[in-house]
Protein backbone atom coordinates (compact mmCIF):
# COMPACT_ATOMS: atom_id res chain seq x y z
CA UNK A 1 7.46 5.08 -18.82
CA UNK A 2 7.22 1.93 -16.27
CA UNK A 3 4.92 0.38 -14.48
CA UNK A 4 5.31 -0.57 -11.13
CA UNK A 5 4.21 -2.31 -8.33
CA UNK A 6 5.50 -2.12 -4.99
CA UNK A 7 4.25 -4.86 -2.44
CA UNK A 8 4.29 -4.62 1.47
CA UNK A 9 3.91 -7.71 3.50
CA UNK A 10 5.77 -6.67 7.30
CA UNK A 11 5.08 -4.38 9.89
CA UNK A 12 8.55 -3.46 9.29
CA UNK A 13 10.05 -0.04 10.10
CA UNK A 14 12.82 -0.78 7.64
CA UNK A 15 10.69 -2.45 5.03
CA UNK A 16 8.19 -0.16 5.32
CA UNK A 17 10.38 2.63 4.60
CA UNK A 18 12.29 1.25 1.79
CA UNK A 19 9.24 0.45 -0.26
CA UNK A 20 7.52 4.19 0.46
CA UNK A 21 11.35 5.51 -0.68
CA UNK A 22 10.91 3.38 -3.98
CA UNK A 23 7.60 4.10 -4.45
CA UNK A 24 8.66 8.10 -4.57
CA UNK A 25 11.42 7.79 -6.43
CA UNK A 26 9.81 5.79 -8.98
CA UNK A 27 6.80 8.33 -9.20
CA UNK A 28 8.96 11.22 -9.30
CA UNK A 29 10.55 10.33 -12.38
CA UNK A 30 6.89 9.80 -13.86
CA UNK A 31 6.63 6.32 -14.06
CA UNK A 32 2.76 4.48 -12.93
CA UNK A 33 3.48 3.17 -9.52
CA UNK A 34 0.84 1.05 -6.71
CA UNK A 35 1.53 -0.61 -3.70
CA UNK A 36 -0.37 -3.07 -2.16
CA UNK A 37 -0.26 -3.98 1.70
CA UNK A 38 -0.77 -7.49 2.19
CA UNK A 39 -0.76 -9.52 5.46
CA UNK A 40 1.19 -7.90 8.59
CA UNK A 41 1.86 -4.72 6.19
CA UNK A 42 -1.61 -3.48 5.75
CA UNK A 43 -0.58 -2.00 9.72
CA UNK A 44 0.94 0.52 7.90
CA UNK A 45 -2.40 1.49 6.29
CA UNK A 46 -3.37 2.71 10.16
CA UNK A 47 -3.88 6.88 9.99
CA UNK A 48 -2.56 6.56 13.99
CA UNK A 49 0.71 4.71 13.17
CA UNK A 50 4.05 6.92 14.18
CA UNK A 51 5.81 7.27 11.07
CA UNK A 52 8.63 9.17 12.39
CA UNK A 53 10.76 5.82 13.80
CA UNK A 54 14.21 6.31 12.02
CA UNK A 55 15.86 3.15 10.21
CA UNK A 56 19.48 2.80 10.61
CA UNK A 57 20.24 5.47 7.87
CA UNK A 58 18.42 8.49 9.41
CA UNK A 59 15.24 8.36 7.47
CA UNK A 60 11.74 7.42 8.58
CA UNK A 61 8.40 6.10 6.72
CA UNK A 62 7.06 10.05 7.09
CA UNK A 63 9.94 11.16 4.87
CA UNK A 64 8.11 9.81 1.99
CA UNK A 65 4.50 8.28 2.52
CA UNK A 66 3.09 11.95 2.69
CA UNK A 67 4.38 12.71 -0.78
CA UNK A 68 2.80 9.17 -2.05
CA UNK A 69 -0.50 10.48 -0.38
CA UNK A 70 -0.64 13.93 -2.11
CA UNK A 71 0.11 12.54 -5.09
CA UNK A 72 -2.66 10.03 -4.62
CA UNK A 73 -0.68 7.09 -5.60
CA UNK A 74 -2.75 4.20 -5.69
CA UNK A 75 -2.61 2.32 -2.73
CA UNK A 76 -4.37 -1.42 -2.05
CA UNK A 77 -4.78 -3.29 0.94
């Protein structure tokens, strides 16, 4: 098992949805995963945001932040 440590610093649809995607993936296969929001990406730590904006490949940040939230995955900002 890894450790790892996935670091948002935009308030960057794309970004934003990239790291979530990693974040689940990596949790998923039962490796210790954390993100940390740091400068314009702790805007994504807002309960108000919309997370349903779609990147260019059809997903969204609310495909996978809810899943790092049930599983309480550790989340700094």
């Amino acid at each position: 098992m890894a450790s790892y440590l996935f670091l948002l610093s935009k308030d960057d649809n794309e970004a934003a949805t990239r790291c979530f995607q990693f974040a689940k993936v990596a949790h998923e296969k039962g490796h210790a995963v954390e993100m940390f929001l740091i400068d314009a990406g702790v805007m994504w730590a807002d309960q108000n945001r919309d997370l349903s904006q779609k990147t260019v490949t059809g997903d969204c940040p609310n495909d996978y932040l809810p899943y790092l939230v049930e599983n309480e995955v550790k989340t700094g900002v």
